[in-house]
Protein backbone atom coordinates (compact mmCIF):
# COMPACT_ATOMS: atom_id res chain seq x y z
CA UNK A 1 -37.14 -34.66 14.94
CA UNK A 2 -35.80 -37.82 13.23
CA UNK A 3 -36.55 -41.40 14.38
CA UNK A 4 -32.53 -41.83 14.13
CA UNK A 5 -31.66 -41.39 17.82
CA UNK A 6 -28.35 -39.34 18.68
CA UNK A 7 -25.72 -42.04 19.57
CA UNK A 8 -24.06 -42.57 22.70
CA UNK A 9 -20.17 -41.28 23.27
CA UNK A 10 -17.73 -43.52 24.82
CA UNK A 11 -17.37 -41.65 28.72
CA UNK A 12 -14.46 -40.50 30.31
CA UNK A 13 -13.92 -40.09 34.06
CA UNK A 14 -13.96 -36.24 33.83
CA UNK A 15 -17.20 -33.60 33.48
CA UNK A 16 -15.19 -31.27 31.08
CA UNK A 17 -14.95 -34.43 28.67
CA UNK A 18 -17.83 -35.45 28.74
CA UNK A 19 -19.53 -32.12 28.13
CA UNK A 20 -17.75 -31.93 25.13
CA UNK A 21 -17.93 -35.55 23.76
CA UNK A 22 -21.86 -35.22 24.34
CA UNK A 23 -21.71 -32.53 21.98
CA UNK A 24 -19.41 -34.01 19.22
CA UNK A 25 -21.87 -36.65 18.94
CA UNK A 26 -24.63 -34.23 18.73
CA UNK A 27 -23.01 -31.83 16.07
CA UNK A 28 -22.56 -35.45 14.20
CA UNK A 29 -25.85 -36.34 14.15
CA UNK A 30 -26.66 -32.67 12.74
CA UNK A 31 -24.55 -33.70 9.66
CA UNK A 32 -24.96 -36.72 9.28
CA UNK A 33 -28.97 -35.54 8.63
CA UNK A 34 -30.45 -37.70 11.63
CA UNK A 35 -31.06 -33.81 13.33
CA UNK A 36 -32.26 -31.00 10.86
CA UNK A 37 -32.64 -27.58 10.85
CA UNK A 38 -35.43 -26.51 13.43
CA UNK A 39 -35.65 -30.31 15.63
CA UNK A 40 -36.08 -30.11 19.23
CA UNK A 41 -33.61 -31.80 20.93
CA UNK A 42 -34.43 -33.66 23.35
CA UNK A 43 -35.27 -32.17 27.10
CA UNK A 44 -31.88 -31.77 29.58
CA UNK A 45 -33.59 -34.63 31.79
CA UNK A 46 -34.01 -36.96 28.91
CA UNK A 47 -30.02 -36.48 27.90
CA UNK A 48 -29.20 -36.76 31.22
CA UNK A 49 -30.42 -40.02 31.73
CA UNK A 50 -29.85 -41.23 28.39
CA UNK A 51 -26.06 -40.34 28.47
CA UNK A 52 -25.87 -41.21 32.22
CA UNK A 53 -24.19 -37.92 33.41
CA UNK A 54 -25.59 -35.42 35.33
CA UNK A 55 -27.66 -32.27 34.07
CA UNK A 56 -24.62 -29.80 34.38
CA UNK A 57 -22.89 -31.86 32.69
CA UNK A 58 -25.40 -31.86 29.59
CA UNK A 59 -25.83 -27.93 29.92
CA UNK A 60 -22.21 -27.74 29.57
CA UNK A 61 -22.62 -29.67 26.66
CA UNK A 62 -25.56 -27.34 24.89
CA UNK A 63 -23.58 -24.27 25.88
CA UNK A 64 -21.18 -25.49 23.48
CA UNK A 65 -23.49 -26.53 20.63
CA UNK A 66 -24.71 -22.51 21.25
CA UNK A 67 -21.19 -21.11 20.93
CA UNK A 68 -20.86 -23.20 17.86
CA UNK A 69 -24.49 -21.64 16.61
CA UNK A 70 -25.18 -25.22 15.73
CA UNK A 71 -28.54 -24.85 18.57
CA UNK A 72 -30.97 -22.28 19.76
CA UNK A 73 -32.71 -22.38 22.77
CA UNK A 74 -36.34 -21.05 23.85
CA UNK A 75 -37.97 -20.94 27.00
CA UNK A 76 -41.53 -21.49 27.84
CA UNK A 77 -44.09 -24.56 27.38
CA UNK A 78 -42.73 -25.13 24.03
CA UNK A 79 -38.99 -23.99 24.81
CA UNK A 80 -36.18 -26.25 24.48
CA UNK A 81 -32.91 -26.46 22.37
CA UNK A 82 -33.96 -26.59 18.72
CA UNK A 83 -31.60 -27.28 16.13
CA UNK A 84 -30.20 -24.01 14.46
CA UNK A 85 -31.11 -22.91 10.76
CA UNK A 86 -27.84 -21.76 9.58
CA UNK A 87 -27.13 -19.96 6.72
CA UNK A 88 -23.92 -19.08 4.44
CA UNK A 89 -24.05 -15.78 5.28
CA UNK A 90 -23.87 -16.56 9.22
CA UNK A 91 -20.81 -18.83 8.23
CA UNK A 92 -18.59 -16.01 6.79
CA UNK A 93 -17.72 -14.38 9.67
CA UNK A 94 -17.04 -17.82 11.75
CA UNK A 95 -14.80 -18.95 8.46
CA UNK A 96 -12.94 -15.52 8.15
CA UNK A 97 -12.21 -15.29 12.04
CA UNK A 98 -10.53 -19.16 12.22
CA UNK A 99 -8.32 -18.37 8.93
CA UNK A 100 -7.11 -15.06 10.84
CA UNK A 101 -6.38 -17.46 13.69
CA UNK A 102 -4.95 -20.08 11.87
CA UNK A 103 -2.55 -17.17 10.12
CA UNK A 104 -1.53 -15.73 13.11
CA UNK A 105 -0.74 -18.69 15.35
CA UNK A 106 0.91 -20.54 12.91
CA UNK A 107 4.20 -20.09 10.60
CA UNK A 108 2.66 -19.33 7.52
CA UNK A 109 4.71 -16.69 4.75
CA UNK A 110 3.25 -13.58 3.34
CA UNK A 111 4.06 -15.82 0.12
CA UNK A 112 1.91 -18.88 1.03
CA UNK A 113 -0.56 -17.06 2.17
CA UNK A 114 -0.74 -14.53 -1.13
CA UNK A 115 -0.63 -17.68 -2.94
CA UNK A 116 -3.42 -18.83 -1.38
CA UNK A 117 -5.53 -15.81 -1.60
CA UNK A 118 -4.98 -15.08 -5.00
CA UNK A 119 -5.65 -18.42 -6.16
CA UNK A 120 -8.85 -19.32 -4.68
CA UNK A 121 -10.32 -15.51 -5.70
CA UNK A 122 -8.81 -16.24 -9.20
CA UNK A 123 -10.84 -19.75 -9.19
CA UNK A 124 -14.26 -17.34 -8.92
CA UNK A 125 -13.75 -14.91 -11.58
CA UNK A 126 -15.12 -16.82 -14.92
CA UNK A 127 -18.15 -17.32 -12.94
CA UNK A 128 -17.82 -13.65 -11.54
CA UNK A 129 -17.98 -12.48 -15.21
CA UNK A 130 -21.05 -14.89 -16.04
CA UNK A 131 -23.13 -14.27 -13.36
CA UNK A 132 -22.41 -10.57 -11.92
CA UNK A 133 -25.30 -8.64 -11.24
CA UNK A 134 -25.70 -4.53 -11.07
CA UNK A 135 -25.84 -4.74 -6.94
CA UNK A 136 -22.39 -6.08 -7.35
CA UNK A 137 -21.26 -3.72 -9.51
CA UNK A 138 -22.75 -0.46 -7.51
CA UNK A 139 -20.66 -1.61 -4.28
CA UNK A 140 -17.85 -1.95 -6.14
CA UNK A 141 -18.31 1.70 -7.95
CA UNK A 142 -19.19 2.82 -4.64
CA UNK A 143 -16.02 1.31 -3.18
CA UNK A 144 -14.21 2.95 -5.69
CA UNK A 145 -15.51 6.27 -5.40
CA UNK A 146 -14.77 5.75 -1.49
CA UNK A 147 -10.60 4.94 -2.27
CA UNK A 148 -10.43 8.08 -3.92
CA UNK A 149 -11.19 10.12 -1.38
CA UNK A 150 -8.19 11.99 -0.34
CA UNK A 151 -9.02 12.01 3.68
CA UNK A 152 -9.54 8.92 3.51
CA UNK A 153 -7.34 6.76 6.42
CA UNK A 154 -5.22 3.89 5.89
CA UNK A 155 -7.44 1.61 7.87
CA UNK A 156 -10.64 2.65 5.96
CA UNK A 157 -8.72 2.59 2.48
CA UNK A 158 -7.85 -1.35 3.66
CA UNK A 159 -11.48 -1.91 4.59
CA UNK A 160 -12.80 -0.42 1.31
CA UNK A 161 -10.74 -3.11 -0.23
CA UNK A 162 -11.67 -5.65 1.46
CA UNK A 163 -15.23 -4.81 0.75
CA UNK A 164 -14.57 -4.04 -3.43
CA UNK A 165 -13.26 -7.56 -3.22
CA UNK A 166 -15.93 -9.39 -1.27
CA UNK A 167 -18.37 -7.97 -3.78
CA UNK A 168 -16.39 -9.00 -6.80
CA UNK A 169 -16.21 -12.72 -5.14
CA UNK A 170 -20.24 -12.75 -4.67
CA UNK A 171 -21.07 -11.61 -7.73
CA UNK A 172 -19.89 -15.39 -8.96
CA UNK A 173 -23.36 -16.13 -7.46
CA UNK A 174 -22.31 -19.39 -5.58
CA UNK A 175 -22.78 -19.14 -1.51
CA UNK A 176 -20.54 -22.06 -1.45
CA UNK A 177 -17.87 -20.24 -3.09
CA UNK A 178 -18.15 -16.78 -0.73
CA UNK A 179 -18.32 -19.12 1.88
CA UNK A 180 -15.13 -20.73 1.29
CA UNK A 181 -13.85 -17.52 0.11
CA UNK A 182 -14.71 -15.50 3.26
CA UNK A 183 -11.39 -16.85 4.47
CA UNK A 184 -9.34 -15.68 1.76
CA UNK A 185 -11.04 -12.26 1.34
CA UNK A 186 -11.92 -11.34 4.66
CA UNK A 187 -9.30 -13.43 7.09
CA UNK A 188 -6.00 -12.92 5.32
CA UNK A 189 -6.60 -10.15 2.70
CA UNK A 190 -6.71 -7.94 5.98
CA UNK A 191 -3.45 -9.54 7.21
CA UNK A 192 -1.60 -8.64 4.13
CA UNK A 193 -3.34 -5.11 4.14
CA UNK A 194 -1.25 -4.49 7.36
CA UNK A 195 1.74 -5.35 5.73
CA UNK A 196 2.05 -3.54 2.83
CA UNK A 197 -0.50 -0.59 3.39
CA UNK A 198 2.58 2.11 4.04
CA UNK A 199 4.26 0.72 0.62
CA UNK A 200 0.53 1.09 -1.59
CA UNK A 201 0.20 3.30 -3.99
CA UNK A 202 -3.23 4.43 -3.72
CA UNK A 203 -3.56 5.79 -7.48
CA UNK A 204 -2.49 2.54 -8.97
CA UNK A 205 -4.48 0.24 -6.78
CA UNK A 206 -7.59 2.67 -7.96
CA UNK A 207 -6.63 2.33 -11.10
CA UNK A 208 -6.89 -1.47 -11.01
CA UNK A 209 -10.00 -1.85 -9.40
CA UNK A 210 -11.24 0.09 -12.51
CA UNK A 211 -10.23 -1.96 -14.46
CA UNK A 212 -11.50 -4.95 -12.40
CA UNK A 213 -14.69 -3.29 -12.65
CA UNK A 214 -14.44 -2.63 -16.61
CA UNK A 215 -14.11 -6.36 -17.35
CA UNK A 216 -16.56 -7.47 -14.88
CA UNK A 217 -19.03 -5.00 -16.13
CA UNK A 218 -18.02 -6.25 -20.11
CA UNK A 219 -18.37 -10.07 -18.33
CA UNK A 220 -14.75 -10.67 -19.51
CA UNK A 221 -13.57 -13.81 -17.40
CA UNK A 222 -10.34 -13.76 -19.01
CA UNK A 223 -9.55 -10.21 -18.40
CA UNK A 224 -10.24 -10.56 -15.02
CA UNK A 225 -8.06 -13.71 -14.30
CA UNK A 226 -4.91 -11.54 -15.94
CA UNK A 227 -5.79 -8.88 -13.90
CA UNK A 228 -6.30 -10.87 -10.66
CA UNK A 229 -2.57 -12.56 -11.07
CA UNK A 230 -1.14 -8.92 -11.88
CA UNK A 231 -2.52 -8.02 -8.34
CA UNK A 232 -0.86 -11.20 -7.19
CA UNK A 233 2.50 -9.89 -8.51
CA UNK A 234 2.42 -6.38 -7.41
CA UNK A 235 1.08 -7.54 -4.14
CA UNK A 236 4.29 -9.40 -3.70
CA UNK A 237 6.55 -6.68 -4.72
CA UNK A 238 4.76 -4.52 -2.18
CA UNK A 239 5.63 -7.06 0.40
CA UNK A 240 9.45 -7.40 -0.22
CA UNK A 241 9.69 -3.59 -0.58
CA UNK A 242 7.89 -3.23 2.96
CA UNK A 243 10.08 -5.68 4.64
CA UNK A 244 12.77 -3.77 2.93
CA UNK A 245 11.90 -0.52 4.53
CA UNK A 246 11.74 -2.22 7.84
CA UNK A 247 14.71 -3.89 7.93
CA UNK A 248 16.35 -0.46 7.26
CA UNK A 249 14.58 0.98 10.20
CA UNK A 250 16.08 -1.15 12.02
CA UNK A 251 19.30 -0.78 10.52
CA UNK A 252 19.46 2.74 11.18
């Protein structure tokens, strides 16, 4: 572990606080670098008495580190809490799941939040083009061959997009940027799937994924932005013509 010792929070009067301002200041010293990747934090006695709170109170406090996967802990003569090796990988799921929560708690239009989508996987595709690789490309065929099947259900056709996409944002071959984009592909691309799944045409989406695929495959960057902000458009047509459709359900 790091000579840097893990700073003291100011205390409140109540356990629940304090459990979680013991591990604020714990998750700060992992990024601010004083705790790395695989450090043993220090024993539950030792925080105890260094925070001045009791031991429940500092197992409160690693519980949360643990739900945050920011620790690990291991029992035995060399157990402990250790400091968690994360990777961007693990973070996709964690950054999809709190832009589905953010989306659905808060006021946010299907137009915002197409806007959004489409301009952070726009941002990738130059890079996409430059650095795609043939594992990319064989999901995305795979994908393909997987929308055309005629059986196939509405929920699985949404998935299968959701997957052609998250391939075409990887093969930019920056974690940082699947990381960030997690949110956009996989938290509200599967919003927007629910709203205008009944309106898709299933040909012509096919039919642009192709074509996707074509100018990835030729490592045309440009083709690929024009095609990205046509699916922008038509995704936004598909939206006004499903809230069309409802509102004349419920009209009738």
């Amino acid at each position: 572990m790091s000579d840097n010792s893990i700073s003291k929070p100011k205390h409140t009067d109540q356990p629940h606080d304090l459990s979680a301002q013991i591990a604020d200041e714990i998750r700060a010293s992992i990024v601010r670098g004083e705790l790395v990747a695989d450090d043993r934090l220090p024993s539950e006695a030792e925080l105890s008495e260094s925070y001045g709170v009791s031991r429940p109170t500092v197992r409160e406090a690693l519980k949360r580190l643990a739900a945050q996967s920011l620790i690990r802990t291991r029992r035995g003569a060399t157990g402990g809490a250790f400091v968690n090796r994360q990777s961007f990988e693990d973070a996709y799921r964690q950054m999809a799941t709190t832009a589905t929560l953010l989306l659905s708690l808060n006021d946010v239009d299907f137009a915002t939040a197409c806007e959004a989508r489409f301009a952070l996987e726009r941002g990738c595709m130059r890079l996409a083009a430059k650095h795609r690789d043939e594992a990319h490309l064989a999901i995305m065929r795979q994908e393909i061959a997987r929308q055309q099947q005629a059986d196939l259900s509405d929920e699985a056709f949404c998935a299968s997009d959701v997957a052609f996409h998250r391939a075409l944002v990887d093969a930019a071959g920056n974690p940082v940027l699947s990381w960030q984009l997690a949110a956009a592909v996989e938290g509200i691309e599967p919003l927007m799937n629910m709203i205008t799944y009944k309106q898709r045409d299933r040909e012509a989406v096919v039919a642009l994924h192709e074509a996707i695929l074509e100018a990835l495959e030729s490592r045309i960057g440009a083709r690929l932005e024009i095609l990205i902000d046509y699916l922008r458009d038509q995704t936004l047509r598909t939206a006004l013509a499903a809230r069309d459709a409802c509102q004349k359900d419920h009209e009738a």
